[in-house]
PDB file of N, CA and C in Angstrom:
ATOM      1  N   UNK A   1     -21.634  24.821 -18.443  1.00  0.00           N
ATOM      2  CA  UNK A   1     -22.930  25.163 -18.994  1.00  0.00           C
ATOM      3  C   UNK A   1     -23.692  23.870 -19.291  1.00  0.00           C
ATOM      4  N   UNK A   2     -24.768  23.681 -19.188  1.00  0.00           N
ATOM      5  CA  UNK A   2     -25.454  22.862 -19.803  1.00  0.00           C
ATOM      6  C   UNK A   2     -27.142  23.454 -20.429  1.00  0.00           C
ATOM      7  N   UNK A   3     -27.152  21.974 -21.176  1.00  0.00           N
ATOM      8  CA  UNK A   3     -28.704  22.233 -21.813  1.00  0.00           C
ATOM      9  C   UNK A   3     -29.507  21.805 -21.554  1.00  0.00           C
ATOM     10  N   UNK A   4     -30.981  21.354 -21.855  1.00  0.00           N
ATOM     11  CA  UNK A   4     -32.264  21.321 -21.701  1.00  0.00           C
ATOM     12  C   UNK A   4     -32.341  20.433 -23.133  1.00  0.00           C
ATOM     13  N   UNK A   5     -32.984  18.685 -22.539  1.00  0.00           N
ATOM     14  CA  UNK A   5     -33.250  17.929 -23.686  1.00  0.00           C
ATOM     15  C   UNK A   5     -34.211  17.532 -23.230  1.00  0.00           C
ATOM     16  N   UNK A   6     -35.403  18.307 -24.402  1.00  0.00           N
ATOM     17  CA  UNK A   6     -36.620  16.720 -24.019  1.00  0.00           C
ATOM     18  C   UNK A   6     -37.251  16.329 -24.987  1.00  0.00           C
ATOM     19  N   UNK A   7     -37.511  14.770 -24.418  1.00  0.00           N
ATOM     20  CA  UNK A   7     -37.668  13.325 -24.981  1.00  0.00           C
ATOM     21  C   UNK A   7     -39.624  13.194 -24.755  1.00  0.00           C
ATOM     22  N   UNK A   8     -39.926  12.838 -25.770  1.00  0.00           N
ATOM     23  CA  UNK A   8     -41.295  12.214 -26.067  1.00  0.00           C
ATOM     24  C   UNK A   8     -41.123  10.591 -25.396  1.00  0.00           C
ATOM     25  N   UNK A   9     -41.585  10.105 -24.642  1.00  0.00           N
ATOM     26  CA  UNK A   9     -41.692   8.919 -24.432  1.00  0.00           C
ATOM     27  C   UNK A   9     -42.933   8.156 -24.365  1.00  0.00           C
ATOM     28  N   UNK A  10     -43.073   7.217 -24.419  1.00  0.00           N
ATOM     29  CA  UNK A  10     -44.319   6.306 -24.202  1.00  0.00           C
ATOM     30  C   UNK A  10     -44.586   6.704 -23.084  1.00  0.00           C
ATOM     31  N   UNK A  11     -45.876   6.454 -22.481  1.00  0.00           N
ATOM     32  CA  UNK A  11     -46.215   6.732 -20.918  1.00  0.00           C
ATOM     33  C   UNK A  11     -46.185   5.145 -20.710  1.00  0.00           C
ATOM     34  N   UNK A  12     -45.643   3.958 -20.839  1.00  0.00           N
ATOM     35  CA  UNK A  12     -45.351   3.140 -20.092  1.00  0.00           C
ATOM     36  C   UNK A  12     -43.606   2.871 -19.969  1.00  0.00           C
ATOM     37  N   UNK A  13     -43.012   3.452 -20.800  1.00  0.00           N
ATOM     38  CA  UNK A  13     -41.709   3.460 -21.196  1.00  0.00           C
ATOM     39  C   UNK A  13     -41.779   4.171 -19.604  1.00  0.00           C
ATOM     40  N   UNK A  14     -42.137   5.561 -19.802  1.00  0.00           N
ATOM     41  CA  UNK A  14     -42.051   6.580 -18.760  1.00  0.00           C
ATOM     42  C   UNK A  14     -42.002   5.922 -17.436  1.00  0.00           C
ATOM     43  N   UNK A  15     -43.040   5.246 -17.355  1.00  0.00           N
ATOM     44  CA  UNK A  15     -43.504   4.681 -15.664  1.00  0.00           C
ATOM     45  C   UNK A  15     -42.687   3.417 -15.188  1.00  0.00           C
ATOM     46  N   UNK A  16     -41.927   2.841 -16.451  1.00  0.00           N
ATOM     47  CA  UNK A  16     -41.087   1.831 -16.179  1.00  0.00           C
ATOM     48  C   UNK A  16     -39.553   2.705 -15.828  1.00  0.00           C
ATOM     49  N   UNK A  17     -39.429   3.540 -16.145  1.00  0.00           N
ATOM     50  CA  UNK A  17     -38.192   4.510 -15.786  1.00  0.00           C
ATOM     51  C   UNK A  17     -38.319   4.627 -14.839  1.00  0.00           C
ATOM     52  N   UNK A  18     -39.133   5.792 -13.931  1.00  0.00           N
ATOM     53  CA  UNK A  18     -39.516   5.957 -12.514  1.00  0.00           C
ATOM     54  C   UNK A  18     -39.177   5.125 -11.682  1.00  0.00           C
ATOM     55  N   UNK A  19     -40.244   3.874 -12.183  1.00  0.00           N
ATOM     56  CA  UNK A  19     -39.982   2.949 -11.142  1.00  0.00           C
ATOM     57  C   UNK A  19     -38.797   2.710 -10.501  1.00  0.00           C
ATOM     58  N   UNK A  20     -37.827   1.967 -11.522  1.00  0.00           N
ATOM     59  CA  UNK A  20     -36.389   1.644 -11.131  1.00  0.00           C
ATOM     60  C   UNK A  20     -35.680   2.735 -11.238  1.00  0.00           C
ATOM     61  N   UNK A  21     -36.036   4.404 -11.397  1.00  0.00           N
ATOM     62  CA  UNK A  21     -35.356   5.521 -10.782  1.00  0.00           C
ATOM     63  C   UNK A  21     -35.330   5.211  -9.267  1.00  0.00           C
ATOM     64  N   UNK A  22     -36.781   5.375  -8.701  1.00  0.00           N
ATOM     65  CA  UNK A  22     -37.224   4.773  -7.423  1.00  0.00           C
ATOM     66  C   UNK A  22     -36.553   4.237  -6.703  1.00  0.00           C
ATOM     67  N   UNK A  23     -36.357   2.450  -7.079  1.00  0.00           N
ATOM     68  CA  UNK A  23     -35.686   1.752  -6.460  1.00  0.00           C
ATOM     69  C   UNK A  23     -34.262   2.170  -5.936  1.00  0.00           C
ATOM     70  N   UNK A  24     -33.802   3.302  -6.744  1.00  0.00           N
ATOM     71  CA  UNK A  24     -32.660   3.320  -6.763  1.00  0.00           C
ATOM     72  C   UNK A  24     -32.055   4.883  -5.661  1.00  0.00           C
ATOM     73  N   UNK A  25     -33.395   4.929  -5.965  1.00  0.00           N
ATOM     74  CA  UNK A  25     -32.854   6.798  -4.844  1.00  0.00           C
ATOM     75  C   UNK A  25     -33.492   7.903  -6.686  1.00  0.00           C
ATOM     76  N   UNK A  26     -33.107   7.879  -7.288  1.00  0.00           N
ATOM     77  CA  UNK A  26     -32.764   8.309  -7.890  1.00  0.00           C
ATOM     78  C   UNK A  26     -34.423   9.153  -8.722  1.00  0.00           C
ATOM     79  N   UNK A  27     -34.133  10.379  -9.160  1.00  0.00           N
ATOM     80  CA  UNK A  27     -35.055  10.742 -10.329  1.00  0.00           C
ATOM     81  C   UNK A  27     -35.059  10.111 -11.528  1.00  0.00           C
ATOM     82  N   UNK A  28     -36.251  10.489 -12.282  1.00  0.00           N
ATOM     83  CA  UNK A  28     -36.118   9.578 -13.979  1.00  0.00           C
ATOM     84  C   UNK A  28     -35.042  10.361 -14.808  1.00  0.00           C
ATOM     85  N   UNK A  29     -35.092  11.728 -14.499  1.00  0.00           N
ATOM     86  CA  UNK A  29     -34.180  12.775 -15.439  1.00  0.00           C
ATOM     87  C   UNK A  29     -32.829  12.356 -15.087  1.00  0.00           C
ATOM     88  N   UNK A  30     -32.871  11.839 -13.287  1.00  0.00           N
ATOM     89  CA  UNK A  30     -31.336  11.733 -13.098  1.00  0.00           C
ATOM     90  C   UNK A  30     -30.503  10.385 -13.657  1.00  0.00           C
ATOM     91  N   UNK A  31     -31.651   9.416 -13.665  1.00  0.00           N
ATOM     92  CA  UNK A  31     -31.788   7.920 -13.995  1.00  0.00           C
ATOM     93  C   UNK A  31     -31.196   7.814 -15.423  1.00  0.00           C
ATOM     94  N   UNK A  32     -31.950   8.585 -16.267  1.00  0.00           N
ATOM     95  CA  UNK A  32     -31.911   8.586 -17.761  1.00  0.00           C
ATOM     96  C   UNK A  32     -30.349   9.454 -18.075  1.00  0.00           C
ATOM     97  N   UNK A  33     -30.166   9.846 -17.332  1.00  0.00           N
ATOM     98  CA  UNK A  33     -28.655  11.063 -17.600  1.00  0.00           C
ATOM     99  C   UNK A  33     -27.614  10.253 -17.310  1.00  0.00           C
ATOM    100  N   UNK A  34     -27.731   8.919 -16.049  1.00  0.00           N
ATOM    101  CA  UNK A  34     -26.626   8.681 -15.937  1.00  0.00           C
ATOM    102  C   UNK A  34     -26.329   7.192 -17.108  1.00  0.00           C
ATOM    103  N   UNK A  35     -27.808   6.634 -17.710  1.00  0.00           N
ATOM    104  CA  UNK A  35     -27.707   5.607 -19.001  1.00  0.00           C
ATOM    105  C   UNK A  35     -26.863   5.950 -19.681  1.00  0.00           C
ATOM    106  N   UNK A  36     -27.111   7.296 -20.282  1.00  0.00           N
ATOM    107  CA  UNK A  36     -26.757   8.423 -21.407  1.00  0.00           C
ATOM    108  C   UNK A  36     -25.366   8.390 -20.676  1.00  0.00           C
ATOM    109  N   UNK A  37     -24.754   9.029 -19.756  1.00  0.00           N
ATOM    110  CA  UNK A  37     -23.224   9.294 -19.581  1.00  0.00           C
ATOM    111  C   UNK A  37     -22.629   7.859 -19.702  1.00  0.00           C
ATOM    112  N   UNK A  38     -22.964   6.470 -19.281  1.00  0.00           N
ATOM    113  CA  UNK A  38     -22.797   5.580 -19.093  1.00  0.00           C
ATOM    114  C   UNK A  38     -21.986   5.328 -20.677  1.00  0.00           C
ATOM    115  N   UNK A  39     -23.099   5.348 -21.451  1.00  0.00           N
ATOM    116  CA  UNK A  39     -22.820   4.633 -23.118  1.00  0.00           C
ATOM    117  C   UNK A  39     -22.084   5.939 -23.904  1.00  0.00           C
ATOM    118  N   UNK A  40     -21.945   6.747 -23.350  1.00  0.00           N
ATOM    119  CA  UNK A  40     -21.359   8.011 -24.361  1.00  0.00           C
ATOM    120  C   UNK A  40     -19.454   7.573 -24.144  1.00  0.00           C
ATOM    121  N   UNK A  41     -18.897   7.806 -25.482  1.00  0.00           N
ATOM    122  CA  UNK A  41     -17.014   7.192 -25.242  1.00  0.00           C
ATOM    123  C   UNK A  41     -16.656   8.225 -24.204  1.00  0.00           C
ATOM    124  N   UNK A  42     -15.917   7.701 -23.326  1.00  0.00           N
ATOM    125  CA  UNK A  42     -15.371   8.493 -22.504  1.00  0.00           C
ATOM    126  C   UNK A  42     -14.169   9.381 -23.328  1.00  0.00           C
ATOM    127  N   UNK A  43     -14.537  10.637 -22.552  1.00  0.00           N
ATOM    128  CA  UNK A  43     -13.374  11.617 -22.912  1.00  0.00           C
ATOM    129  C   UNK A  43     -12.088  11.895 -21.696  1.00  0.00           C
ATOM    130  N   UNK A  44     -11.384  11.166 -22.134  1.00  0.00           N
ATOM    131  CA  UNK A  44     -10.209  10.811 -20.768  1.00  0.00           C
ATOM    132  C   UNK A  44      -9.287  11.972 -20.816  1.00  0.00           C
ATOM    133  N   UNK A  45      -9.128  13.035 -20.070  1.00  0.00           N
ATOM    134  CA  UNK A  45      -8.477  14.130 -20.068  1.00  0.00           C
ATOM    135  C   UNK A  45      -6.920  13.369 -19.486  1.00  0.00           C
ATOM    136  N   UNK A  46      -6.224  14.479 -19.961  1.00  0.00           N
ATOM    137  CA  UNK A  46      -4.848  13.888 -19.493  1.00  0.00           C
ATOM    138  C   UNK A  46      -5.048  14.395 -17.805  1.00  0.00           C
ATOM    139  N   UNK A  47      -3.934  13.631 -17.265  1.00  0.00           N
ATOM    140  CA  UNK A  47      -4.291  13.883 -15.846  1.00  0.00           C
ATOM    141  C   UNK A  47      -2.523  14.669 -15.667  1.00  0.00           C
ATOM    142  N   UNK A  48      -2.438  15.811 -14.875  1.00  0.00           N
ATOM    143  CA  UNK A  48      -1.733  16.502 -14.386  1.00  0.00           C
ATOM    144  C   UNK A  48      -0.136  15.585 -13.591  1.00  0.00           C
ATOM    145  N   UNK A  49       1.110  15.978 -13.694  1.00  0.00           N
ATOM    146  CA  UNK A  49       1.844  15.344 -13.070  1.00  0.00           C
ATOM    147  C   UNK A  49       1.573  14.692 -11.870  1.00  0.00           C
ATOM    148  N   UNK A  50       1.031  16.129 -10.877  1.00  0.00           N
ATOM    149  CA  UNK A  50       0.790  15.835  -9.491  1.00  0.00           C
ATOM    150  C   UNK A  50      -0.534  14.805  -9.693  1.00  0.00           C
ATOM    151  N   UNK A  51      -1.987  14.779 -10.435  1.00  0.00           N
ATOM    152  CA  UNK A  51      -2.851  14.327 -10.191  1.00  0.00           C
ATOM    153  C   UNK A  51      -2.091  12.687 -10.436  1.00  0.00           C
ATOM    154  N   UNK A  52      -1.147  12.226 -11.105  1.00  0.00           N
ATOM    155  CA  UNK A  52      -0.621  10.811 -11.464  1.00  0.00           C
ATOM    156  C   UNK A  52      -0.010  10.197 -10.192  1.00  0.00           C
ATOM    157  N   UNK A  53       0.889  11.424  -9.992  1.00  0.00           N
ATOM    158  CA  UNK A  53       1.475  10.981  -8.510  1.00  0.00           C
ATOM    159  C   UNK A  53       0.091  10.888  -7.011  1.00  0.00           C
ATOM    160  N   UNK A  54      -0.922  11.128  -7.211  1.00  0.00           N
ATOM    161  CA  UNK A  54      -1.729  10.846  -6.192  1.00  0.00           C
ATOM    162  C   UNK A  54      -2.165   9.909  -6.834  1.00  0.00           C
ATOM    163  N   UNK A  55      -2.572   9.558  -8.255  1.00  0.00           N
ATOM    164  CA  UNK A  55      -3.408   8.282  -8.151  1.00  0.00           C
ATOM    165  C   UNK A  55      -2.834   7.008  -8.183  1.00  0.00           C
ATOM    166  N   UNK A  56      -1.268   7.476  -8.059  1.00  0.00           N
ATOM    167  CA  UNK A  56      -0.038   6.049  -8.017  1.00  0.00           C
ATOM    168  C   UNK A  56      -0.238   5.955  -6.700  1.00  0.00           C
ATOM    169  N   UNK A  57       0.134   6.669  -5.599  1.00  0.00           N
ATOM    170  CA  UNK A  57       0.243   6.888  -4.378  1.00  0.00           C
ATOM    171  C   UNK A  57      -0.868   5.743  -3.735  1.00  0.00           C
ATOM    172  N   UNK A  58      -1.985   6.160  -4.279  1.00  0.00           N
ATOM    173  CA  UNK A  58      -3.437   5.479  -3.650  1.00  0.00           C
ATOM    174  C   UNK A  58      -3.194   4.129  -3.847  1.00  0.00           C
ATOM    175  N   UNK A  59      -3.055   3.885  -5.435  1.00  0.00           N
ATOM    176  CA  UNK A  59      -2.875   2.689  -5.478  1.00  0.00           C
ATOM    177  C   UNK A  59      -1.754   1.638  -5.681  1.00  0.00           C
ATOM    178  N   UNK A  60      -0.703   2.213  -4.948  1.00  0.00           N
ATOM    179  CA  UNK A  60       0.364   1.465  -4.529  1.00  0.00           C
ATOM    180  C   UNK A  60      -0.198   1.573  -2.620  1.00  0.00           C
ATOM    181  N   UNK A  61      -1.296   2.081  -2.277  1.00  0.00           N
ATOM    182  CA  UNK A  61      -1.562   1.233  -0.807  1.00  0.00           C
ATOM    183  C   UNK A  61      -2.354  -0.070  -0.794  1.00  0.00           C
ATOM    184  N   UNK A  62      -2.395  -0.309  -1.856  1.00  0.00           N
ATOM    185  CA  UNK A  62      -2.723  -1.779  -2.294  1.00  0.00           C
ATOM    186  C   UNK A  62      -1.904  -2.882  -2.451  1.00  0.00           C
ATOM    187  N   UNK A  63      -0.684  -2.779  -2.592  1.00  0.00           N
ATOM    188  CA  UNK A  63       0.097  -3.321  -3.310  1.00  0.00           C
ATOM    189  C   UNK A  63       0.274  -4.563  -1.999  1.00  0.00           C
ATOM    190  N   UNK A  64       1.092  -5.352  -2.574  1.00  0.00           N
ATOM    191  CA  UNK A  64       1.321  -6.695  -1.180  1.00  0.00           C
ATOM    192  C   UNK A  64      -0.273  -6.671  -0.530  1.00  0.00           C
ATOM    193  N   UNK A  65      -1.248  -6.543  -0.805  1.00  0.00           N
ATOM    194  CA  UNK A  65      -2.269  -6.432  -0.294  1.00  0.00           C
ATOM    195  C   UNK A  65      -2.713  -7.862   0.609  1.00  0.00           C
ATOM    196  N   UNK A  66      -2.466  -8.538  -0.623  1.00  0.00           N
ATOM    197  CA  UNK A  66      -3.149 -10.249  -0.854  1.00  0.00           C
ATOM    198  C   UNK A  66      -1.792 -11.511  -0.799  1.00  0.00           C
ATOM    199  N   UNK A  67      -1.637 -12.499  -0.204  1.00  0.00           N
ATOM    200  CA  UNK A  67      -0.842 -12.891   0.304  1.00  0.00           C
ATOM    201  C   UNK A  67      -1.107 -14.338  -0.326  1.00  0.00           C
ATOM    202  N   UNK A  68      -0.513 -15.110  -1.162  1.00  0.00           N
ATOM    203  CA  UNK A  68      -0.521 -16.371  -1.728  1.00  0.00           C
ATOM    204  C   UNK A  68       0.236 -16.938  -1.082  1.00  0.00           C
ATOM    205  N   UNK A  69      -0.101 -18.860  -0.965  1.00  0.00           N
ATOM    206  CA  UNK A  69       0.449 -19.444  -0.568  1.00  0.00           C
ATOM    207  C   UNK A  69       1.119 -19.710  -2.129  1.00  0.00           C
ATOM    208  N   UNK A  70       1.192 -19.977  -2.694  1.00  0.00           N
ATOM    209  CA  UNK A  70       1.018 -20.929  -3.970  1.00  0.00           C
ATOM    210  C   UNK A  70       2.143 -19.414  -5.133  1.00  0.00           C
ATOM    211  N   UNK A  71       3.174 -20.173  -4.651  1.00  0.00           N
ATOM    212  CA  UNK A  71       4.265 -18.957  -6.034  1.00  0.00           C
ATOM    213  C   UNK A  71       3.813 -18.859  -6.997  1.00  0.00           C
ATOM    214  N   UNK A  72       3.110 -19.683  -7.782  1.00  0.00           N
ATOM    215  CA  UNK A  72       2.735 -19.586  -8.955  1.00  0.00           C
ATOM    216  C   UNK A  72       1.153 -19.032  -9.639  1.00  0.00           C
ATOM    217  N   UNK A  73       0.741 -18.364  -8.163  1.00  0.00           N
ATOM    218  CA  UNK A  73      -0.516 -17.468  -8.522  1.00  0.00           C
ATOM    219  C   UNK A  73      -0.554 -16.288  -9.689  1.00  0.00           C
ATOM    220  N   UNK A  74       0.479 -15.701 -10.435  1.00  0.00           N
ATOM    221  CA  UNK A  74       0.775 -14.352 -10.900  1.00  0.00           C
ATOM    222  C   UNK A  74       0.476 -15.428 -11.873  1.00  0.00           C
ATOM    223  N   UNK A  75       0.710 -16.863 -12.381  1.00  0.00           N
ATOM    224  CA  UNK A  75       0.868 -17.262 -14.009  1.00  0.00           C
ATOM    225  C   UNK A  75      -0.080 -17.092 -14.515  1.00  0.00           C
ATOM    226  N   UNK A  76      -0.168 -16.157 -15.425  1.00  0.00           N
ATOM    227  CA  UNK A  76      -1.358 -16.165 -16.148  1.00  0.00           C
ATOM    228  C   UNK A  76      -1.774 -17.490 -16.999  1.00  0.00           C
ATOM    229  N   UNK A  77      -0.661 -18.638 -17.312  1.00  0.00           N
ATOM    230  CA  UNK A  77      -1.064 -19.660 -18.196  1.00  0.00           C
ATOM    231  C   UNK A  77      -2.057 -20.245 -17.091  1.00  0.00           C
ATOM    232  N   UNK A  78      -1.270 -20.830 -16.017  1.00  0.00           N
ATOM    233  CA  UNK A  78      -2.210 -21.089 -14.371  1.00  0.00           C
ATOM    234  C   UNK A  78      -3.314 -20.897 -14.517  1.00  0.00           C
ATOM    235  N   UNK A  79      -3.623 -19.211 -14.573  1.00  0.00           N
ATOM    236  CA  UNK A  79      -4.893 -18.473 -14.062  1.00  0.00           C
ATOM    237  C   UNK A  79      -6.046 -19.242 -15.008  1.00  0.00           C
ATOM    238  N   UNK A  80      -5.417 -18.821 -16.755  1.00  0.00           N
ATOM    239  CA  UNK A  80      -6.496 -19.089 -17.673  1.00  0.00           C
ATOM    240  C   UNK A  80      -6.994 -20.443 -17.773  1.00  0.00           C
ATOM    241  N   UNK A  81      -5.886 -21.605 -17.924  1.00  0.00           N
ATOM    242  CA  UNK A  81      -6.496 -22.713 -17.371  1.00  0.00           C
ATOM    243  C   UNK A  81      -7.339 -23.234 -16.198  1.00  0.00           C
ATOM    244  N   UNK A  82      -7.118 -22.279 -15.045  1.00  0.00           N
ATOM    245  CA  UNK A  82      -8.383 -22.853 -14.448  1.00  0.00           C
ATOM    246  C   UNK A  82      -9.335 -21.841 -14.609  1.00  0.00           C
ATOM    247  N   UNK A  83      -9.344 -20.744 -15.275  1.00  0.00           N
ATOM    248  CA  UNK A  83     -10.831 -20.474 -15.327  1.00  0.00           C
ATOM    249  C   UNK A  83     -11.696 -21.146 -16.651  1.00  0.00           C
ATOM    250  N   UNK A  84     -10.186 -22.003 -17.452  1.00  0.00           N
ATOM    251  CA  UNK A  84     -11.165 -22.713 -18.154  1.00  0.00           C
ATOM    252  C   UNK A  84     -11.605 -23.999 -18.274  1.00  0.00           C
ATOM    253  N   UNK A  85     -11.078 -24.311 -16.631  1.00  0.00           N
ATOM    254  CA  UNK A  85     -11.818 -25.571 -16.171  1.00  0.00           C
ATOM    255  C   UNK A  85     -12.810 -25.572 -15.506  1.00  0.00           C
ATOM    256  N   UNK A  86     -12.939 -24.046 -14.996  1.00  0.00           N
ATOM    257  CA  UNK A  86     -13.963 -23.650 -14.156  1.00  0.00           C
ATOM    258  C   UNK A  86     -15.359 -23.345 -15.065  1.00  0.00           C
ATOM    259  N   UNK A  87     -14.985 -22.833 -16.019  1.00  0.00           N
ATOM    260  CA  UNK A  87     -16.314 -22.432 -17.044  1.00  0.00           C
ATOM    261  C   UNK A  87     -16.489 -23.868 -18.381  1.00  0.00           C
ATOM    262  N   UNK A  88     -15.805 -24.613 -17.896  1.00  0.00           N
ATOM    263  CA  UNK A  88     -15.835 -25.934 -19.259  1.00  0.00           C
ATOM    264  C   UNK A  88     -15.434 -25.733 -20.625  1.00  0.00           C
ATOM    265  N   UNK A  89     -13.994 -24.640 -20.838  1.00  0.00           N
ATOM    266  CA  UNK A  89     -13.940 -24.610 -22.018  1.00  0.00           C
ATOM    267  C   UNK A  89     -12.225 -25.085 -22.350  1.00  0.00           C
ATOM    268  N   UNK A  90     -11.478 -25.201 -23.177  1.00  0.00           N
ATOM    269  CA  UNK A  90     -10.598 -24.880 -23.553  1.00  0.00           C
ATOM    270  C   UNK A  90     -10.136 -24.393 -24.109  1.00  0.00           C
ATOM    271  N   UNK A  91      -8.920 -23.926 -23.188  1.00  0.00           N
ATOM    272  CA  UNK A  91      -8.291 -22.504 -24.275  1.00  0.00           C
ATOM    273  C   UNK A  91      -6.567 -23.140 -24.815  1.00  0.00           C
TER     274      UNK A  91
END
């Protein structure tokens, strides 16, 4: 089921919605619905035995995907140090 919400807006608020509805494919109602689903907490339903075993399935065809030269790619001490030589900070 659903409902019927409506919003008073500025008429430039309005025309700035459109627009980048526009750009996007999209309507302002559909534009504005998916902001709104975006920021609302997700409600994470439990997922079914079988639905776990398909979404392991999928993503164990990933797995060995990516191929390192370098054994020591998994270290996370590794990793964080260079991304914090990469961004100039220390961690």
């Amino acid at each position: 089921m659903s409902k019927n919400l409506v919003l008073q807006i500025p008429d430039d608020v309005f025309e700035a919605v459109e627009q980048v509805a526009a750009k996007t494919g999209a309507t302002a109602e559909k534009f504005v619905l998916e902001i709104v689903l975006r920021n609302l907490p997700h409600n994470k339903k439990m997922l079914t035995v079988e639905e776990r075993r398909t979404a392991l399935a999928k993503l164990m065809n990933y797995a060995g995907a990516v191929e390192s030269d370098n054994s020591r790619s998994g270290d996370n001490e590794l990793i964080d140090a260079d991304l914090a030589r990469e961004y100039g900070k220390d961690l």
